[in-house]
N, C-alpha and C. Protein backbone atom coordinates (compact mmCIF):
# COMPACT_ATOMS: atom_id res chain seq x y z
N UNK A 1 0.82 -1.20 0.00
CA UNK A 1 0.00 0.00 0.00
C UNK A 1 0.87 1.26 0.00
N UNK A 2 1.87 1.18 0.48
CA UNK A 2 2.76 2.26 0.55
C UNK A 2 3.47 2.69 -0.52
N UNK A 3 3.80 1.74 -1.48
CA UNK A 3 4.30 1.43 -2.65
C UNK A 3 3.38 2.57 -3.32
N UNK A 4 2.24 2.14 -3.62
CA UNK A 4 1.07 2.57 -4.18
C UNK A 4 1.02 4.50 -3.99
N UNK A 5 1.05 4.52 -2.87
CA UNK A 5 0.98 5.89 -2.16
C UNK A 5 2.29 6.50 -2.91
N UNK A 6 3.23 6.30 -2.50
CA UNK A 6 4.58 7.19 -3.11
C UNK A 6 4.51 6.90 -5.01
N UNK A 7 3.99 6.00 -5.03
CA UNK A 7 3.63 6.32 -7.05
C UNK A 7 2.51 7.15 -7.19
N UNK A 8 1.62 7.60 -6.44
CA UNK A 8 0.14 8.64 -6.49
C UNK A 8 1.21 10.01 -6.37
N UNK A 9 2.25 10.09 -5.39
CA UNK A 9 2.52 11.30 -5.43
C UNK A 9 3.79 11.66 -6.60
N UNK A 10 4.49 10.91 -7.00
CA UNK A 10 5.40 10.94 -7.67
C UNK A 10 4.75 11.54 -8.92
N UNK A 11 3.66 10.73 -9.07
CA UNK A 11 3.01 11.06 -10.90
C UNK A 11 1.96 12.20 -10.43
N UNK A 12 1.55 12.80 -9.18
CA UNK A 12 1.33 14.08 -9.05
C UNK A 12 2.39 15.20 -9.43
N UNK A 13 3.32 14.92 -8.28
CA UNK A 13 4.89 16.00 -8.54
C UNK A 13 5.25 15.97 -10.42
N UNK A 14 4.51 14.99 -11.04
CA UNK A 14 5.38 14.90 -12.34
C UNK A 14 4.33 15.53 -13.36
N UNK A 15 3.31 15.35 -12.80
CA UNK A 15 1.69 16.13 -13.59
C UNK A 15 2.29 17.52 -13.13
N UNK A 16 2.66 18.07 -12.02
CA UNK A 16 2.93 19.38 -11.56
C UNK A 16 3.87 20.37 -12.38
N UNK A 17 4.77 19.71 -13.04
CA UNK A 17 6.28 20.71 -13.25
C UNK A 17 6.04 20.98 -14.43
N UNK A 18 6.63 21.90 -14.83
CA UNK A 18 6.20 22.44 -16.07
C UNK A 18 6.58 21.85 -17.54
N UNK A 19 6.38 22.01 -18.29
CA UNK A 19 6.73 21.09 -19.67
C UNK A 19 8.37 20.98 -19.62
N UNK A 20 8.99 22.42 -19.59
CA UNK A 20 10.36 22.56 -19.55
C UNK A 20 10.91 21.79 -19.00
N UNK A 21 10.42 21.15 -17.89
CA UNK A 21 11.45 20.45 -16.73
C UNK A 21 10.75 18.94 -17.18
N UNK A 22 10.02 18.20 -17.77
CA UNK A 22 9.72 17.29 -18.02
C UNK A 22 10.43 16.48 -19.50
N UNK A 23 11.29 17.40 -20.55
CA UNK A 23 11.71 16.94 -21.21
C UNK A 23 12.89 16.88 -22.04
N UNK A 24 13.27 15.63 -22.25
CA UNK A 24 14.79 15.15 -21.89
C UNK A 24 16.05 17.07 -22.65
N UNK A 25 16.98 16.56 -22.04
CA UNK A 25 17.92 17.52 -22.99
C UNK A 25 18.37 16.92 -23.86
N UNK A 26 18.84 18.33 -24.57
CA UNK A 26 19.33 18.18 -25.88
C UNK A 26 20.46 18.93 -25.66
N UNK A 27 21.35 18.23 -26.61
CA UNK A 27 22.53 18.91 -26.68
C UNK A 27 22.54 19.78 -28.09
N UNK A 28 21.71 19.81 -28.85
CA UNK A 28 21.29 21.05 -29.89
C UNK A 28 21.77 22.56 -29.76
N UNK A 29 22.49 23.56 -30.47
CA UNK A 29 22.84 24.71 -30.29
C UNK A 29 21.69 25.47 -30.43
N UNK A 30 20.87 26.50 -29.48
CA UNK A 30 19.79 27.23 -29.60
C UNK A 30 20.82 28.64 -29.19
N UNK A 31 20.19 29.47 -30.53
CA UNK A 31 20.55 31.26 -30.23
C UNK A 31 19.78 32.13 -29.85
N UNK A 32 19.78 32.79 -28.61
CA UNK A 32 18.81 33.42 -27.95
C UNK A 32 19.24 35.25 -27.68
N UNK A 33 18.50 35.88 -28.20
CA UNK A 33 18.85 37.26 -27.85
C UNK A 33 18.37 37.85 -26.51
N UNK A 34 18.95 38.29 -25.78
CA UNK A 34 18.01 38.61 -24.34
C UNK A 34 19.47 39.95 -24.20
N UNK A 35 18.61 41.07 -23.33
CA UNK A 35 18.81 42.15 -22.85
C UNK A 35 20.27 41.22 -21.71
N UNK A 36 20.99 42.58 -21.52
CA UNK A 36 22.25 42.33 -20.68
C UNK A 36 21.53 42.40 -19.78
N UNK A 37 20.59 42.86 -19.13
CA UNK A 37 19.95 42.86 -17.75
C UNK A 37 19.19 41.37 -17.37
N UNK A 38 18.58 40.86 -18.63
CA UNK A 38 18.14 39.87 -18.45
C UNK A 38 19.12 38.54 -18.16
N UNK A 39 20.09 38.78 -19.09
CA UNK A 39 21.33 37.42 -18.71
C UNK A 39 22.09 38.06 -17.60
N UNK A 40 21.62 38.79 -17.19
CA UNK A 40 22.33 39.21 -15.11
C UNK A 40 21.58 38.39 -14.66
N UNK A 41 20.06 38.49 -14.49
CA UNK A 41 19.33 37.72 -13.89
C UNK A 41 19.17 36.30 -13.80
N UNK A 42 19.59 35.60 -15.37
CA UNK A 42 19.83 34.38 -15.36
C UNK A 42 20.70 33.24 -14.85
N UNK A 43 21.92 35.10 -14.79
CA UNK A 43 22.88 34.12 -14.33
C UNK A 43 23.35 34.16 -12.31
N UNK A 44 21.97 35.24 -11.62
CA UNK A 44 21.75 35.10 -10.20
C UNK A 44 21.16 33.45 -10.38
N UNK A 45 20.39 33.16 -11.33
CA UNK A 45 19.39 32.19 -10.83
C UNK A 45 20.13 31.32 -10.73
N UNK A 46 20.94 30.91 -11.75
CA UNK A 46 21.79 29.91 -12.03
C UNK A 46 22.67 29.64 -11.04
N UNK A 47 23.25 30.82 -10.05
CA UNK A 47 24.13 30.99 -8.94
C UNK A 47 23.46 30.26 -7.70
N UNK A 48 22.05 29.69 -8.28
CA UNK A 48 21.39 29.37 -6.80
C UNK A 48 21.86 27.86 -6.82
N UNK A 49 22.14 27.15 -8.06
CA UNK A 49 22.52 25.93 -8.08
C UNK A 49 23.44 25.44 -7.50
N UNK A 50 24.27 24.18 -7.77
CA UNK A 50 25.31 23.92 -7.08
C UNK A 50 26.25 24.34 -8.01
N UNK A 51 27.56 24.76 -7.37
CA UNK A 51 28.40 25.24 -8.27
C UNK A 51 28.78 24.20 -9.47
N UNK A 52 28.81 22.71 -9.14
CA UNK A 52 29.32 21.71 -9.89
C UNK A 52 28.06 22.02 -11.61
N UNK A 53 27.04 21.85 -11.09
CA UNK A 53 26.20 22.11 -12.10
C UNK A 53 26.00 23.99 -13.09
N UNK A 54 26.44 24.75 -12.31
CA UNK A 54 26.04 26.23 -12.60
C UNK A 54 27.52 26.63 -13.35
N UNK A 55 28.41 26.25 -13.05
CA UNK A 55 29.97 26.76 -13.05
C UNK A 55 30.09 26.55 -15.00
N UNK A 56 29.97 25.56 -15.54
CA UNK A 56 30.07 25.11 -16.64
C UNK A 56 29.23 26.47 -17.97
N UNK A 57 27.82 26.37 -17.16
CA UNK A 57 26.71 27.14 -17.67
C UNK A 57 27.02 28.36 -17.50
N UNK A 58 27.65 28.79 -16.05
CA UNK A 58 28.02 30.29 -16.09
C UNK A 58 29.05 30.64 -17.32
N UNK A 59 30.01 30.02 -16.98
CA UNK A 59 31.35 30.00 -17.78
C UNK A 59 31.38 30.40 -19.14
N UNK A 60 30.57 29.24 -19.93
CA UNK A 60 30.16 29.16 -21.41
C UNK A 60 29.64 30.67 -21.65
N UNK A 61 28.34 31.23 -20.59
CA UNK A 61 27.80 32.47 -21.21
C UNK A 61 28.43 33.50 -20.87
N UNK A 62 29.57 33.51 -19.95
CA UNK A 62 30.66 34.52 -20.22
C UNK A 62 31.40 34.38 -21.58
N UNK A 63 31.72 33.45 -21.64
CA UNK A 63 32.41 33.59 -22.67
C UNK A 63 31.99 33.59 -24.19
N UNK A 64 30.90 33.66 -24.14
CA UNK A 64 30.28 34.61 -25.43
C UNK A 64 29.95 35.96 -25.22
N UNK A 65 29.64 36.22 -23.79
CA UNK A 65 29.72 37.81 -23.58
C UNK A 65 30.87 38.74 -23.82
N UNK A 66 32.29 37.90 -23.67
CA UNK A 66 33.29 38.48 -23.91
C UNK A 66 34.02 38.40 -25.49
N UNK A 67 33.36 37.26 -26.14
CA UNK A 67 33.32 37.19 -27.81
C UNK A 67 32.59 38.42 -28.44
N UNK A 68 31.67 39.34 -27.99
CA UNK A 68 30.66 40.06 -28.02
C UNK A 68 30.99 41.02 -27.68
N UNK A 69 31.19 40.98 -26.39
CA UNK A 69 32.10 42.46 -25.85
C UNK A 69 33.35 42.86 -27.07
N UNK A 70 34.52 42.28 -27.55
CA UNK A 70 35.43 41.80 -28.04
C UNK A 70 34.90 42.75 -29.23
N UNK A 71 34.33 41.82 -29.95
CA UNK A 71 33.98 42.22 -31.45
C UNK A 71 32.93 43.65 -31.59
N UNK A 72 32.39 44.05 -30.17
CA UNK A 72 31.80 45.24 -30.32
C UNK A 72 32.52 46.12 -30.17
N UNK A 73 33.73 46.10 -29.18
CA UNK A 73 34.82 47.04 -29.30
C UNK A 73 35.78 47.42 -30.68
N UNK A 74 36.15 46.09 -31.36
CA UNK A 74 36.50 46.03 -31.71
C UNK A 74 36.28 46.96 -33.61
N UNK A 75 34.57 46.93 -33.68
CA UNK A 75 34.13 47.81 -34.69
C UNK A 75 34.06 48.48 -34.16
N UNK A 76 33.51 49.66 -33.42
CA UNK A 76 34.21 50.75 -32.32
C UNK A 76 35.32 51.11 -32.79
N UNK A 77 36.21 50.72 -32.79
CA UNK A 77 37.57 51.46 -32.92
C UNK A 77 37.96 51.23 -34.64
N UNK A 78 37.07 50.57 -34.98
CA UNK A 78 37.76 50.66 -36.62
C UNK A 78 36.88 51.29 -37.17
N UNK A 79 35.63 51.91 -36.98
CA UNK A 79 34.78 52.93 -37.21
C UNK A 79 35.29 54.44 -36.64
N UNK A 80 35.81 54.53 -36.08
CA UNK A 80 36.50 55.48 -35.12
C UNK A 80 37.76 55.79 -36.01
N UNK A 81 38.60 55.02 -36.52
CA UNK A 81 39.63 55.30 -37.11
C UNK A 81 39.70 55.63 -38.65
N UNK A 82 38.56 55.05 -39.46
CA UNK A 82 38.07 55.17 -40.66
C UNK A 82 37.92 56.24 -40.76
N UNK A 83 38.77 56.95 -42.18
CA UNK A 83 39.03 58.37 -42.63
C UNK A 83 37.64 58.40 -43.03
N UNK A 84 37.37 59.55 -42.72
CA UNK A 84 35.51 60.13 -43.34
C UNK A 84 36.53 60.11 -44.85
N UNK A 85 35.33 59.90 -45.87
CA UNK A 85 35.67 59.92 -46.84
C UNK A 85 35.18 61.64 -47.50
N UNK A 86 35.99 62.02 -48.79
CA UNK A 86 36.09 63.46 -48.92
C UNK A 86 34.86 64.09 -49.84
N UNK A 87 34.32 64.85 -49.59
CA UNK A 87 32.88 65.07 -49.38
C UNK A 87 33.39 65.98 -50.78
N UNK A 88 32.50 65.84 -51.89
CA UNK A 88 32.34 66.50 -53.17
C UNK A 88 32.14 68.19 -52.59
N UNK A 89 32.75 69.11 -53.62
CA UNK A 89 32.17 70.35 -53.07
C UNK A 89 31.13 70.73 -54.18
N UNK A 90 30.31 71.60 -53.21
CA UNK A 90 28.97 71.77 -53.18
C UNK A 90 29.05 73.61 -53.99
């Protein structure tokens, strides 16, 4: 009977969670645009985990922030240095 009881609640808890958390991962590359404020927040949430699990996930999305950072500086300064070109007279 007890058996019985902890499978009533299990397939409750599993009716409960949301689709997201019910299906399997993928190791598939998905590209997501989100506000710098928003990947702050993702990455508090993520800080709530254990480091063994969060550390990997943090890591990775630094380091496209700094691929990003990188290459935004980087046109920045070659826009910046680009001779205006010489304007016909008028």
């Amino acid at each position: 009977m007890r058996s019985v009881h902890c499978l009533a609640i299990a397939c409750l808890i599993g009716s409960a969670m949301p689709a997201y958390c019910q299906t399997p991962v993928a190791d598939d590359i998905v590209k997501l645009e989100v506000p710098r404020s928003q990947l702050q927040i993702i990455g508090q949430g993520l800080m709530e985990l254990p480091y063994k699990t969060s550390a990997p996930v943090l890591s990775n999305l630094q380091g496209q922030l700094n691929v990003f950072d990188q290459a935004a500086a980087a046109a920045a300064k070659a826009k910046a240095d680009a001779k205006p070109e010489d304007k016909p007279a008028q």
